[in-house]
N, C-alpha and C. Protein backbone atom coordinates (compact mmCIF):
# COMPACT_ATOMS: atom_id res chain seq x y z
N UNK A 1 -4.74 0.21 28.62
CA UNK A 1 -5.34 0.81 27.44
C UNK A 1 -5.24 -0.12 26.24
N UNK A 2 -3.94 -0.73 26.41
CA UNK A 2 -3.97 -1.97 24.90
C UNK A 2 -5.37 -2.67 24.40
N UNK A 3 -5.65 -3.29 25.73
CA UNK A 3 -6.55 -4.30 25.97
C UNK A 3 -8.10 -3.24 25.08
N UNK A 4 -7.86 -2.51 25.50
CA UNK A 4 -9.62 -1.83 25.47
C UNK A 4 -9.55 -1.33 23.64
N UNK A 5 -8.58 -0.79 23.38
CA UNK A 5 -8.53 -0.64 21.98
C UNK A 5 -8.90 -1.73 21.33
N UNK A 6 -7.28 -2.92 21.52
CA UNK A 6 -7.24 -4.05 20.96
C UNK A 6 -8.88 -5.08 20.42
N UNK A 7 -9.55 -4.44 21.79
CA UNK A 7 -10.92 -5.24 22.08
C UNK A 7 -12.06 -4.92 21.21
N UNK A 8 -12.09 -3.55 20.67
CA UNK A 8 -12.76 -2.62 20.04
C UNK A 8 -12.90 -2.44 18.62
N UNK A 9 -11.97 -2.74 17.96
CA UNK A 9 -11.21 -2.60 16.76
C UNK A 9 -12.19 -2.60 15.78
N UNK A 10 -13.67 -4.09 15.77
CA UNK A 10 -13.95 -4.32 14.75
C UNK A 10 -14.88 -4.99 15.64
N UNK A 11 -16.67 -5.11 15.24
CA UNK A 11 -17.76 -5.06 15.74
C UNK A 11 -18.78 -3.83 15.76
N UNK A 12 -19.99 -4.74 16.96
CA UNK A 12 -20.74 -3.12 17.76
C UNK A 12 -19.91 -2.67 17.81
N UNK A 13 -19.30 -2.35 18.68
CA UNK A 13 -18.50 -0.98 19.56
C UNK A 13 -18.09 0.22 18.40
N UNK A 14 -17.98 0.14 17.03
CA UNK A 14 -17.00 0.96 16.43
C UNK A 14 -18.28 1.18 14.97
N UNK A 15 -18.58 -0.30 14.81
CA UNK A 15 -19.70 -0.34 13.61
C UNK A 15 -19.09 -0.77 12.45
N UNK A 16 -17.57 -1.48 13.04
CA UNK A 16 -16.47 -1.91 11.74
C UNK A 16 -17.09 -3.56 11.61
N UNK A 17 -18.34 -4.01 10.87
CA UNK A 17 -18.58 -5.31 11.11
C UNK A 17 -17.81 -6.45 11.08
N UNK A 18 -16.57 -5.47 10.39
CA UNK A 18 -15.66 -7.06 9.80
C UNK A 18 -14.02 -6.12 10.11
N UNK A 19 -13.28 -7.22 10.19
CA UNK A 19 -11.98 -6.24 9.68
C UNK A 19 -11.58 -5.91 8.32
N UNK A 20 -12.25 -6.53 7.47
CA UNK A 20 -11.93 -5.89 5.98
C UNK A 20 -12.00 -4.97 6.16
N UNK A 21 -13.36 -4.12 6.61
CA UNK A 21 -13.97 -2.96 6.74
C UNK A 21 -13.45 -2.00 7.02
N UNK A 22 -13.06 -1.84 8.59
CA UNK A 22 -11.78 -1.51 9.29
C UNK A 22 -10.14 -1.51 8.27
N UNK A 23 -9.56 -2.26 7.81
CA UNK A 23 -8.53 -2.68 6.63
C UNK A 23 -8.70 -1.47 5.46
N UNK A 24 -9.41 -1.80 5.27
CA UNK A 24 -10.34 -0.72 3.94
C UNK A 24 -10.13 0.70 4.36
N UNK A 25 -10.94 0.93 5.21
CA UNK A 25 -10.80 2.58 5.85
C UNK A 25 -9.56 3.05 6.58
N UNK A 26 -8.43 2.33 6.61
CA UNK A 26 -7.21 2.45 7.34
C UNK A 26 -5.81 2.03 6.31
N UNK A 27 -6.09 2.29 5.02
CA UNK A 27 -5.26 1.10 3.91
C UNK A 27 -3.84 2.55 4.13
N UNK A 28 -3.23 1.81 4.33
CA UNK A 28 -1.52 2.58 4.40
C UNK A 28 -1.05 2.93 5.95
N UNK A 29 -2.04 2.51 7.01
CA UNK A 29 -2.05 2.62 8.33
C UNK A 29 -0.89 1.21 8.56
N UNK A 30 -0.36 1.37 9.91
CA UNK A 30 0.26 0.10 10.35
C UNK A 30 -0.89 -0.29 11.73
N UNK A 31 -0.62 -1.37 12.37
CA UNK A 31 -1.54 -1.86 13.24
C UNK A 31 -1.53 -0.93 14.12
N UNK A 32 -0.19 -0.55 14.70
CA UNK A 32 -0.22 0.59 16.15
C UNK A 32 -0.64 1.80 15.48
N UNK A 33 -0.91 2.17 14.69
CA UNK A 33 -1.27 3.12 14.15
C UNK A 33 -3.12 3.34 13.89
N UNK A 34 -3.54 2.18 13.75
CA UNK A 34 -4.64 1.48 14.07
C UNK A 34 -5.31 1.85 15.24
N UNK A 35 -4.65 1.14 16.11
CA UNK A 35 -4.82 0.98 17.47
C UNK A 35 -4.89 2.12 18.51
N UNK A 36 -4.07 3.27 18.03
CA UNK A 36 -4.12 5.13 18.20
C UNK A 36 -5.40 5.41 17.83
N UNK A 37 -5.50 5.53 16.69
CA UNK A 37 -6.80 5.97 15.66
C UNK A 37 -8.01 5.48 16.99
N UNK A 38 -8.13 4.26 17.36
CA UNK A 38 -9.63 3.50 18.00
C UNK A 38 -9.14 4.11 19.20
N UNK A 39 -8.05 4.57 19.87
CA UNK A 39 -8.15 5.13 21.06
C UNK A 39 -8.31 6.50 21.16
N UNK A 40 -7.86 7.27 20.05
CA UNK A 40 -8.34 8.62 20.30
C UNK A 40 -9.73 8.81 19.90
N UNK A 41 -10.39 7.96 19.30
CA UNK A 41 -11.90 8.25 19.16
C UNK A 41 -12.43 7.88 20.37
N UNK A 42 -12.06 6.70 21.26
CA UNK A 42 -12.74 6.59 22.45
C UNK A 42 -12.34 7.58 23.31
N UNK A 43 -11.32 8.50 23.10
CA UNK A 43 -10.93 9.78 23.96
C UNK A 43 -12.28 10.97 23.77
N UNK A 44 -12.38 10.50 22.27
CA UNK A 44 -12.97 11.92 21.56
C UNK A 44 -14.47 12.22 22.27
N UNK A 45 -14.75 10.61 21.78
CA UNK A 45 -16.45 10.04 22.22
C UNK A 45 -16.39 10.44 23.77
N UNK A 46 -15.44 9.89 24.69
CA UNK A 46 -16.33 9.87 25.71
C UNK A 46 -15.67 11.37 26.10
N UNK A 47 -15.40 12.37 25.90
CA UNK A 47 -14.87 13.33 26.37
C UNK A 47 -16.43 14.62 25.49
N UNK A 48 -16.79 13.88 24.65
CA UNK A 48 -18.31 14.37 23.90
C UNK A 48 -19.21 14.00 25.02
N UNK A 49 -19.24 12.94 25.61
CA UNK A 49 -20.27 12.60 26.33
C UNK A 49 -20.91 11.77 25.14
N UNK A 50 -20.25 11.07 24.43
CA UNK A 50 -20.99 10.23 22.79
C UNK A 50 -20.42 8.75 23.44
N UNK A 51 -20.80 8.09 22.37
CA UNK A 51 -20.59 6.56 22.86
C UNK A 51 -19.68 6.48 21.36
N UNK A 52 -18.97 5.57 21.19
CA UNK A 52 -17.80 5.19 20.03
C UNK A 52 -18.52 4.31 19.25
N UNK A 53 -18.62 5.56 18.03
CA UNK A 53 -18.87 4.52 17.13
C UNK A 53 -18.58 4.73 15.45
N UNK A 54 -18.85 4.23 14.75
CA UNK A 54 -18.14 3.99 13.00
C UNK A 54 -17.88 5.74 12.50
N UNK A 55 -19.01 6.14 13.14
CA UNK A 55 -17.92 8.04 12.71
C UNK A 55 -17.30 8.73 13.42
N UNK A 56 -17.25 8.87 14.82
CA UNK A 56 -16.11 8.48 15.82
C UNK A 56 -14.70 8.16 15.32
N UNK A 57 -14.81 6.68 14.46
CA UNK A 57 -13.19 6.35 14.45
C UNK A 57 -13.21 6.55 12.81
N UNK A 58 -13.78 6.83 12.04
CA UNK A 58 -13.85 7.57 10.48
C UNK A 58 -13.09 8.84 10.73
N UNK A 59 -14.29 10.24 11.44
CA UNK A 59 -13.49 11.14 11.80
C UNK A 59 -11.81 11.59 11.99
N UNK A 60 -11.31 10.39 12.83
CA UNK A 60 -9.72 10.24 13.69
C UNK A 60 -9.21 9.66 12.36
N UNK A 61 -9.48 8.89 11.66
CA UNK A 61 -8.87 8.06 10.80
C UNK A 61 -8.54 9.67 9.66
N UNK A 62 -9.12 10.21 9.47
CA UNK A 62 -9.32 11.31 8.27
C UNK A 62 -8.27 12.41 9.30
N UNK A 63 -8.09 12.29 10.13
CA UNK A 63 -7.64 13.68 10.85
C UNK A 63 -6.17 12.97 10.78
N UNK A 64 -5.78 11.64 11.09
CA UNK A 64 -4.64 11.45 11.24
C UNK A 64 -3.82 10.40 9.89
N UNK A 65 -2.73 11.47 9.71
CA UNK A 65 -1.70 10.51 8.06
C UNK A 65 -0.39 9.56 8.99
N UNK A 66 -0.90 8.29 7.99
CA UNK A 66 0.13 7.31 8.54
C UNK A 66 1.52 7.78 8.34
N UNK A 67 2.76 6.99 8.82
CA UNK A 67 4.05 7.24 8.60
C UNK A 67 4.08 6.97 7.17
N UNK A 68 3.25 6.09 6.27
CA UNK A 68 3.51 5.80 5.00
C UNK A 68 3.40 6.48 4.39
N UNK A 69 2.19 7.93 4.64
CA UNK A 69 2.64 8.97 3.75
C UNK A 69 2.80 9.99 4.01
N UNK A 70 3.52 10.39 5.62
CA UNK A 70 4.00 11.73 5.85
C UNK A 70 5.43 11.30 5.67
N UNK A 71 6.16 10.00 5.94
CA UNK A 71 7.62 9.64 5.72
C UNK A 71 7.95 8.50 4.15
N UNK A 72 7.40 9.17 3.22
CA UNK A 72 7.09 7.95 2.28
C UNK A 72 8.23 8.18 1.57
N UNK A 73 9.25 9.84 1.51
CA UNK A 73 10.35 9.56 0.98
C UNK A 73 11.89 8.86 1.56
N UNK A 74 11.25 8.90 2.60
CA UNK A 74 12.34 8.28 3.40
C UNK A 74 12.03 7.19 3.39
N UNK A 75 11.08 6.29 3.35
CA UNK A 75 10.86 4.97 3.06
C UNK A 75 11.25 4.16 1.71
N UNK A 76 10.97 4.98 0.88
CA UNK A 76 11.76 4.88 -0.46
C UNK A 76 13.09 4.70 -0.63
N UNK A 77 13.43 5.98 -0.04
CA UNK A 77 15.65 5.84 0.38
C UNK A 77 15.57 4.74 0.80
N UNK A 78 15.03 4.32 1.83
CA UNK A 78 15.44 3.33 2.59
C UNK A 78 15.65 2.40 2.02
N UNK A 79 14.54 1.82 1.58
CA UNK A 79 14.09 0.90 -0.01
C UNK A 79 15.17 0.37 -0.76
N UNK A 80 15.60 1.54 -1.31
CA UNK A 80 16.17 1.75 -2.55
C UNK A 80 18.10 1.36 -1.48
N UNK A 81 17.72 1.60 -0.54
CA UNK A 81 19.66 1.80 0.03
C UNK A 81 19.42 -0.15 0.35
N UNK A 82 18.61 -0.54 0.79
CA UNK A 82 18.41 -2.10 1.40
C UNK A 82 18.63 -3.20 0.54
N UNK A 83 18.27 -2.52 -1.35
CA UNK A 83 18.00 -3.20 -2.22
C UNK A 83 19.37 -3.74 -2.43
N UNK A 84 20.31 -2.85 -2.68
CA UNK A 84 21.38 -2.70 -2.63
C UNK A 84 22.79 -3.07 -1.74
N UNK A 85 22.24 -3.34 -0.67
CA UNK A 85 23.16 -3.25 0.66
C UNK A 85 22.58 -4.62 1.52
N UNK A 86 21.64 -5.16 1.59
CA UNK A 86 20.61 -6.02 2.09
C UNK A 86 20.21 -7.20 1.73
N UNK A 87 20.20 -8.75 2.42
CA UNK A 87 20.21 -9.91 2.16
C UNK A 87 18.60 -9.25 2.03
N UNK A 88 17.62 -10.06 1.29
CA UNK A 88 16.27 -9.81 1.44
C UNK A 88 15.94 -11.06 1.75
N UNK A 89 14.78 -11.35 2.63
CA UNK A 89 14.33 -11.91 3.38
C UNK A 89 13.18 -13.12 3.05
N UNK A 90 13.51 -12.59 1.80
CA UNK A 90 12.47 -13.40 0.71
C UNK A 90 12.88 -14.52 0.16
């Protein structure tokens, strides 16, 4: 399944011409999170009897909230405890 997502992402197949595009319509998504999104629309599509394409993975994208903002206060703690406690990497 990696492969067929991975493959899909951005082109025909989806109607994402570019990955900005894709980037743009997914902004607070992580990649595997991404990569869900383009596979449950190819679940959605071919389980429609539809072929996958740019409202297909719009649709999934709108139906599903990244970890960034269903866990965004806990990302913050986290943040805020690392700042504190944490060589940074920078």
């Amino acid at each position: 399944m990696r492969s067929a997502t991975s493959s899909c992402c951005c082109g025909p197949a989806t109607g994402f011409r570019s990955p900005a595009a894709l980037a743009e319509a997914t902004e607070g998504f992580s990649g595997s999170e991404i990569e869900e999104v383009v596979g449950s629309a190819l679940y959605s599509a071919f389980s429609g009897s539809r072929t996958l394409d740019t409202e297909a993975v719009r649709l999934e994208v709108d139906r599903t909230r990244p970890l960034s903002v269903t866990m965004a206060e806990r990302i913050d703690a986290l943040r805020a405890w690392a700042a504190e406690r944490a060589v940074s990497a920078n």
